[in-house]
C-alpha atoms as a PDB file:
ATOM      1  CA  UNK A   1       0.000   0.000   0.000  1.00  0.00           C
ATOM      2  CA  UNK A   2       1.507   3.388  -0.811  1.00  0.00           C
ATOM      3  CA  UNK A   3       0.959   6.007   1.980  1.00  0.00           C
ATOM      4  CA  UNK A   4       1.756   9.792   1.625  1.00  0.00           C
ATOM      5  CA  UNK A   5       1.327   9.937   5.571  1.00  0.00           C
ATOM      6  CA  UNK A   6      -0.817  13.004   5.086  1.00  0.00           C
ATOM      7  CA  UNK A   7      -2.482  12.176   8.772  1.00  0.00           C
ATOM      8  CA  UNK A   8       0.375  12.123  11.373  1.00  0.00           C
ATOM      9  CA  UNK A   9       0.288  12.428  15.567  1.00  0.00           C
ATOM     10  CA  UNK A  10       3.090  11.835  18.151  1.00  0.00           C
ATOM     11  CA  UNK A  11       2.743   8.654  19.802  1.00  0.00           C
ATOM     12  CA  UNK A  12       4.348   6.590  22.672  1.00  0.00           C
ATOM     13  CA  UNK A  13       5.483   3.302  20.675  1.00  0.00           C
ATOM     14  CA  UNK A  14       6.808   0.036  21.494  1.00  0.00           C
ATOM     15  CA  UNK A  15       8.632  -1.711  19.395  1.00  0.00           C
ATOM     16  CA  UNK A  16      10.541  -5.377  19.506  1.00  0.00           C
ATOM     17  CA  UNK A  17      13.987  -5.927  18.954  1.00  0.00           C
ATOM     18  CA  UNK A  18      15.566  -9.743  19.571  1.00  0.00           C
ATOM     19  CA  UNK A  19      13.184  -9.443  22.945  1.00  0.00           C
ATOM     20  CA  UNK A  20      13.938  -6.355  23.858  1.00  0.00           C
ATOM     21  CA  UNK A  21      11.129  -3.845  23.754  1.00  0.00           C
ATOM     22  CA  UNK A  22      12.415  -0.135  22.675  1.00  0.00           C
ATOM     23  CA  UNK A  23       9.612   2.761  23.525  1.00  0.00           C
ATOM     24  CA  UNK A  24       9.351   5.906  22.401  1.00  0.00           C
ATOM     25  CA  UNK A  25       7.395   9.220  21.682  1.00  0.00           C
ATOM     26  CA  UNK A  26       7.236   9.336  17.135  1.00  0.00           C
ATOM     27  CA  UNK A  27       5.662  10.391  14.811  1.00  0.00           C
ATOM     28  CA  UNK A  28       3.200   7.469  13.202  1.00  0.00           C
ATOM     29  CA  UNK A  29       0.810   7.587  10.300  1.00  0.00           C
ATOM     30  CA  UNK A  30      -2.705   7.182  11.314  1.00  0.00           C
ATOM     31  CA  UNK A  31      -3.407   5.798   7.719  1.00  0.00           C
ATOM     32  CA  UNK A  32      -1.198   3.266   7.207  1.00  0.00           C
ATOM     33  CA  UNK A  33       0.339   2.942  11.150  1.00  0.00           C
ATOM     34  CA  UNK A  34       3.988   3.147   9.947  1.00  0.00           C
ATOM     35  CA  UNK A  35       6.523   4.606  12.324  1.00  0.00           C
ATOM     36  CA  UNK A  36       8.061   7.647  10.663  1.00  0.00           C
ATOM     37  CA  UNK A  37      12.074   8.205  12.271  1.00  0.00           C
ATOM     38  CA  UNK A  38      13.178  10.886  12.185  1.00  0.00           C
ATOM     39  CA  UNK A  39      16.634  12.285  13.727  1.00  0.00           C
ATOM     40  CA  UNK A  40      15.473  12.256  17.076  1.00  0.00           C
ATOM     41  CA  UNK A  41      13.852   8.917  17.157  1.00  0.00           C
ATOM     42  CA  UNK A  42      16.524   7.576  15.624  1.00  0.00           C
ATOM     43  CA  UNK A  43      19.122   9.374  18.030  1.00  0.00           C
ATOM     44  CA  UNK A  44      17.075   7.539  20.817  1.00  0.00           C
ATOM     45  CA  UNK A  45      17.291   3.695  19.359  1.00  0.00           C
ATOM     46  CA  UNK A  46      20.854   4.326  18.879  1.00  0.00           C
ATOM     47  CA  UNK A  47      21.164   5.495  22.599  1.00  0.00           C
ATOM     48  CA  UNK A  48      18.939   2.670  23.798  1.00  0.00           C
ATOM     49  CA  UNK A  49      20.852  -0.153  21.757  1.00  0.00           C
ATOM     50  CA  UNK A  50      24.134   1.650  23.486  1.00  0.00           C
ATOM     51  CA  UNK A  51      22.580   0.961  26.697  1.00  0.00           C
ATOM     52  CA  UNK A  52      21.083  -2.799  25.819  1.00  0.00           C
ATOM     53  CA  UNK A  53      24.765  -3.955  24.868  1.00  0.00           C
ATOM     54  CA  UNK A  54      25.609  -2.880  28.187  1.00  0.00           C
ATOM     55  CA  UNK A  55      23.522  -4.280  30.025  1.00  0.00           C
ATOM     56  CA  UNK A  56      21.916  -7.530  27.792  1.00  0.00           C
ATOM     57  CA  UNK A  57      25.366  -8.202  26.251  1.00  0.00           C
ATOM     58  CA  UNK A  58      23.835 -11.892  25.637  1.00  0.00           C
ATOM     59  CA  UNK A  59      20.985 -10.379  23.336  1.00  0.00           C
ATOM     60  CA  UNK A  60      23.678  -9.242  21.114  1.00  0.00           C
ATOM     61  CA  UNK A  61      25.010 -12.629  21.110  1.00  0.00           C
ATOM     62  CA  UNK A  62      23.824 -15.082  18.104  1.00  0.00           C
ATOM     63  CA  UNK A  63      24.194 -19.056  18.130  1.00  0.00           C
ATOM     64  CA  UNK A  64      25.175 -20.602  15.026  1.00  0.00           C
ATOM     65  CA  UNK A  65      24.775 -24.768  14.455  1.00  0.00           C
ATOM     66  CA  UNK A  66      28.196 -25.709  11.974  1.00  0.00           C
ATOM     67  CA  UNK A  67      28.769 -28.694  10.986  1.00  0.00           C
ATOM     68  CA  UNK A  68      32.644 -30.263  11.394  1.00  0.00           C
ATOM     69  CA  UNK A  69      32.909 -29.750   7.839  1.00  0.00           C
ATOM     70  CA  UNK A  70      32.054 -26.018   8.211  1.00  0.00           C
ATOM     71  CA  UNK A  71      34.309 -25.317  11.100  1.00  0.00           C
ATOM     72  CA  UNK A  72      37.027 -27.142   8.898  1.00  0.00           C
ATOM     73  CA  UNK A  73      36.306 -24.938   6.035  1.00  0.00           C
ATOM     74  CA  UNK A  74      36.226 -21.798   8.461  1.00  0.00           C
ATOM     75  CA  UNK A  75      39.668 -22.806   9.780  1.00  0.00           C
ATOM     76  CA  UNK A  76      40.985 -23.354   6.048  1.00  0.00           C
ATOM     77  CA  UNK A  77      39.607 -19.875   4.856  1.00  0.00           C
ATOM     78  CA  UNK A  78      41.351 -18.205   8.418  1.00  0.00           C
ATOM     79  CA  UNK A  79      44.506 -19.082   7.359  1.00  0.00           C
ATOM     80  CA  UNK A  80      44.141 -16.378   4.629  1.00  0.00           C
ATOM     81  CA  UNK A  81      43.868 -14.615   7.319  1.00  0.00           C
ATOM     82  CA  UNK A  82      46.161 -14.947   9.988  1.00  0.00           C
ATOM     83  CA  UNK A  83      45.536 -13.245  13.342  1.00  0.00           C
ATOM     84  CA  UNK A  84      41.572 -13.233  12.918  1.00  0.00           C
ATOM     85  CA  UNK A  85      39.760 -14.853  15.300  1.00  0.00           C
ATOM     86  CA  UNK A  86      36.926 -16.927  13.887  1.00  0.00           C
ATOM     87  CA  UNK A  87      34.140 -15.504  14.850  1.00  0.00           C
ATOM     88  CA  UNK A  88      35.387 -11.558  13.442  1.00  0.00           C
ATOM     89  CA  UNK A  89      35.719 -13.953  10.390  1.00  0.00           C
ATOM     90  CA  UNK A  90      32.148 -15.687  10.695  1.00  0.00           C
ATOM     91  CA  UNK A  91      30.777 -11.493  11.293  1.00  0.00           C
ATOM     92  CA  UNK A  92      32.260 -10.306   7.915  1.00  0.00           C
ATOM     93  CA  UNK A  93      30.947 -12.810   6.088  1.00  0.00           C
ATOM     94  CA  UNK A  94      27.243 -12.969   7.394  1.00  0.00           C
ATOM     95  CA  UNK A  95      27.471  -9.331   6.295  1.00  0.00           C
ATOM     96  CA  UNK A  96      29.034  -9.732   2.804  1.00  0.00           C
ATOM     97  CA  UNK A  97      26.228 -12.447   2.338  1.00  0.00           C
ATOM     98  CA  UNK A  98      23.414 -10.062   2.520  1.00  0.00           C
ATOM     99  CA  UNK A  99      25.377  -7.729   0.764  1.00  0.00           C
ATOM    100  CA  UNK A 100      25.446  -9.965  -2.581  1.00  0.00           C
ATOM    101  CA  UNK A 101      22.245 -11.072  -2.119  1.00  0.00           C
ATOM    102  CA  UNK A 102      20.884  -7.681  -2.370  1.00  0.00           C
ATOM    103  CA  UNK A 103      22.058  -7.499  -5.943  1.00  0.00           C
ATOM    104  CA  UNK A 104      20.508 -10.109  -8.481  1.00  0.00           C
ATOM    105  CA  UNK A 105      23.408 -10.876 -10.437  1.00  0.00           C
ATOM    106  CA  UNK A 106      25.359 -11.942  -7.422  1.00  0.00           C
ATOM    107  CA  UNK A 107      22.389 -13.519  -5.534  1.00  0.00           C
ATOM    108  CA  UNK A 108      22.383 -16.145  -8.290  1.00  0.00           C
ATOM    109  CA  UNK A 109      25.991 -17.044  -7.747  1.00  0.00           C
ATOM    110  CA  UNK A 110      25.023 -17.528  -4.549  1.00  0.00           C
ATOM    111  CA  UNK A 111      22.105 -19.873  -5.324  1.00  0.00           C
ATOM    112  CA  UNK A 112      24.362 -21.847  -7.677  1.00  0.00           C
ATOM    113  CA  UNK A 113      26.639 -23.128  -5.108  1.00  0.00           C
ATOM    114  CA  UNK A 114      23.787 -24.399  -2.622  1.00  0.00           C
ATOM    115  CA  UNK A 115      23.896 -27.250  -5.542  1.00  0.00           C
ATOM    116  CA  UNK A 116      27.613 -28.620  -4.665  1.00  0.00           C
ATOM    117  CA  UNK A 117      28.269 -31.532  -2.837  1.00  0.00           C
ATOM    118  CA  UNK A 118      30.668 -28.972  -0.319  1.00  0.00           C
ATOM    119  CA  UNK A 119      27.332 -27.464   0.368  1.00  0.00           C
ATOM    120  CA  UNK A 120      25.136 -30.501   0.754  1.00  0.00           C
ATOM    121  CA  UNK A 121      27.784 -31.819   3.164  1.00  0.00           C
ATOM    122  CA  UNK A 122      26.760 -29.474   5.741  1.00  0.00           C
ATOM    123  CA  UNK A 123      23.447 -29.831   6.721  1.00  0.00           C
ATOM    124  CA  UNK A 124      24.691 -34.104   6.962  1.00  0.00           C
ATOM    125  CA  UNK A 125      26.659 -33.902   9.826  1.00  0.00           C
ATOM    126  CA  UNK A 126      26.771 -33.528  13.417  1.00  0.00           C
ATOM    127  CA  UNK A 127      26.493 -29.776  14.462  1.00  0.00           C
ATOM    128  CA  UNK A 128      27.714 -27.476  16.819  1.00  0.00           C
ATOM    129  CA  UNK A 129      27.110 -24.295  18.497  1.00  0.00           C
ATOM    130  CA  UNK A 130      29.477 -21.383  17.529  1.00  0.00           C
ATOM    131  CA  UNK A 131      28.254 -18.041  19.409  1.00  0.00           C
ATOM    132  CA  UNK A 132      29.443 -15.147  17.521  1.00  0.00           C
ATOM    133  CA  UNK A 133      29.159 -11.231  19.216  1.00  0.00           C
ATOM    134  CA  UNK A 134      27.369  -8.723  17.158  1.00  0.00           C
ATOM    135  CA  UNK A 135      27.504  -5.132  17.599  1.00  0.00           C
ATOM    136  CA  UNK A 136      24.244  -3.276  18.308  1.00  0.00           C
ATOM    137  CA  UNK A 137      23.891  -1.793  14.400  1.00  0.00           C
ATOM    138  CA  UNK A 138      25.146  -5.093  13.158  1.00  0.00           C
ATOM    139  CA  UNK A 139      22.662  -6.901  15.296  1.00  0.00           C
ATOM    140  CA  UNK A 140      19.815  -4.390  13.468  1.00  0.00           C
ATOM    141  CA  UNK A 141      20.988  -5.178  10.399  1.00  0.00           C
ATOM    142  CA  UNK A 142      20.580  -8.882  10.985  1.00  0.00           C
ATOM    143  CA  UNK A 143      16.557  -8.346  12.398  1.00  0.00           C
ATOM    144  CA  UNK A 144      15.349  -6.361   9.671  1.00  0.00           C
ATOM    145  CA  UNK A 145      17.164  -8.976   7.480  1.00  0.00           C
ATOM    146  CA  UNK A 146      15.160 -11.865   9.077  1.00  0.00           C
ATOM    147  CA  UNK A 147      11.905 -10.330   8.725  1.00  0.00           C
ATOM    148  CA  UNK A 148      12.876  -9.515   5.152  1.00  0.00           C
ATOM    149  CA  UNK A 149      13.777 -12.957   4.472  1.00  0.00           C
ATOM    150  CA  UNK A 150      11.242 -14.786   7.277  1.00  0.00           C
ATOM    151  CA  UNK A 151      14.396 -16.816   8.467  1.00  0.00           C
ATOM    152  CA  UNK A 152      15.815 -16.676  12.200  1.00  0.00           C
ATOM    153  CA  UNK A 153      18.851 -14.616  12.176  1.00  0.00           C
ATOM    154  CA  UNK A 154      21.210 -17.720  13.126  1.00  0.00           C
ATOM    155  CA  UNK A 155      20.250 -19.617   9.936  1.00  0.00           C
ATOM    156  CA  UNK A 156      20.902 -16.529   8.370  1.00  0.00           C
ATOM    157  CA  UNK A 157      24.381 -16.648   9.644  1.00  0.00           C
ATOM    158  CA  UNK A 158      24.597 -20.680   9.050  1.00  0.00           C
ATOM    159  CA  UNK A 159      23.900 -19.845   5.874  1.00  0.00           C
ATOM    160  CA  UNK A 160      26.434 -17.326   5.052  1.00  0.00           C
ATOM    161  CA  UNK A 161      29.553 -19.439   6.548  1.00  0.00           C
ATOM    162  CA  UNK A 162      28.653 -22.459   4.363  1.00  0.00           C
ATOM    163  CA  UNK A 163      27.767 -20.748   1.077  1.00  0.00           C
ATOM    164  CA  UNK A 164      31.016 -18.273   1.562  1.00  0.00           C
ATOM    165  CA  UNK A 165      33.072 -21.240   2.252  1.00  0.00           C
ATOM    166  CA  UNK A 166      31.751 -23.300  -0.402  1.00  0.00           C
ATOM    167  CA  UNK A 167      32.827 -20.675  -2.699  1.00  0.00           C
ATOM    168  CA  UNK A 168      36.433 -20.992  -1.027  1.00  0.00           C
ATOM    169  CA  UNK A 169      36.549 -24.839  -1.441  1.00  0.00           C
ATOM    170  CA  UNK A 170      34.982 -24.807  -5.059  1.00  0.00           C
ATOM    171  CA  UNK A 171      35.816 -26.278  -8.430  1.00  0.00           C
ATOM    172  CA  UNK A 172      33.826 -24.649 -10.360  1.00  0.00           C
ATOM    173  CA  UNK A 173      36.189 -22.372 -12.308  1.00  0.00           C
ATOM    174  CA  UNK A 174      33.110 -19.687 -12.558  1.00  0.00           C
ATOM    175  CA  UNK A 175      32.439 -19.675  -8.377  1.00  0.00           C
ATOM    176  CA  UNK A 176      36.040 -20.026  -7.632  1.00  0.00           C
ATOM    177  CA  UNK A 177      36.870 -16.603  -9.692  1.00  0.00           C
ATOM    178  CA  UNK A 178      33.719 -14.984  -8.020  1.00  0.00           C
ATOM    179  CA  UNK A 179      35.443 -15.771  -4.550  1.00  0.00           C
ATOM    180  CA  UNK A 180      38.645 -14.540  -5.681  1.00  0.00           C
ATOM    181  CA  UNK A 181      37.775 -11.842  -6.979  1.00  0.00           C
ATOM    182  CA  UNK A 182      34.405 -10.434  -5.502  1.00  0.00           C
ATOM    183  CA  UNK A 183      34.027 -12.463  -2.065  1.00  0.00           C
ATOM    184  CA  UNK A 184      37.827 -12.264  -0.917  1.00  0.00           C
ATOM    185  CA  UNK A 185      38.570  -9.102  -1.090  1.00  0.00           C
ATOM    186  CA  UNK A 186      35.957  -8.211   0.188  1.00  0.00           C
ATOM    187  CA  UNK A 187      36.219  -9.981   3.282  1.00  0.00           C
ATOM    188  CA  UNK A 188      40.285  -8.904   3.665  1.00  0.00           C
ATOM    189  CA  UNK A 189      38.543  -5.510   3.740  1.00  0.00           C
ATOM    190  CA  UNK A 190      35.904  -5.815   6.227  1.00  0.00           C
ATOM    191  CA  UNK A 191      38.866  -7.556   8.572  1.00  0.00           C
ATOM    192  CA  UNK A 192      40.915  -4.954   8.261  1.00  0.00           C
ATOM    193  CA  UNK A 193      38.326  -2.623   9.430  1.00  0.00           C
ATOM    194  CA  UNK A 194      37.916  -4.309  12.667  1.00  0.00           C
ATOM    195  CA  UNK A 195      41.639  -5.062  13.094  1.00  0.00           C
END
């Protein structure tokens, strides 16, 4: 439905985050009941996520299930790059994930490798839990992109460590130049932005 938000009052509004409830005086369409931000409602979540890492440092925290063969592939993709822990690793590339699959023509290379046997291999194995610390904008990032998607935001994750390291591990001469030259560098730059 397109909305022009022509009727508009101030309103105290509650809104959830990973089971945390943020409330706040906005602006909200009467029409259509979207919240309109604004700098100062904005200022506030940021101030209130400040204050949630601080004190619900666990809400910021997401569980992964990898398989062995995942964690092997992790540990084989960290020695490109040494002094990273795994989990900064496991961060950049949830993020470069949903940054391909925004675009179309990279969101298909992305499909194609859910079709190797690297990537089948995954969900056949024992898993285990890998908890991996977001920040409080990355941890956004990750709820708007799980009611985008309808997927829990540790799938989300799952799924970005085994199609990233299926790229790594590929044969495919096609999906191993797309990690080398698209994926790669782009994670060597997100790491060195957190180093």
């Amino acid at each position: 439905m397109d909305c022009n938000h022509i009727i508009i009052t101030k309103k105290m509004v509650k809104i959830d985050y990973f089971g945390l409830t943020f409330s706040a005086k906005m602006e909200v369409c009467e029409a259509c009941k979207a919240y309109l931000w604004n700098t100062d409602s904005k200022e506030k979540l940021n101030l209130w996520l400040s204050e949630q890492k601080k004190t619900n440092r666990d809400r910021f925290v997401v569980q992964a299930s990898l398989s062995n063969t995942a964690k092997e592939c992790l540990d084989e993709v960290s020695k490109d790059y040494p002094g990273i822990q795994t989990s900064a690793l496991i961060r950049a590339m949830t993020f470069i994930f949903l940054h391909f699959m925004e675009k179309p023509e990279t969101a298909e290379m992305f499909e194609m490798v859910t079709g190797s046997e690297i990537y089948e291999s995954f969900a056949k194995q024992e898993k285990h839990i890998v908890k991996i610390q977001f920040s409080s904008s990355g941890m956004m990032d990750l709820h708007s992109w799980s009611k985008i998607l309808q997927i829990k935001i540790p799938k989300i994750v799952e799924e970005a460590v085994y199609r990233i390291t299926s790229f790594h591990v590929e044969s495919d001469p096609k999906l191993k130049a797309f990690w080398e030259t698209q994926i790669s560098p782009q994670i060597s730059l997100v790491l060195k932005s957190v180093a």
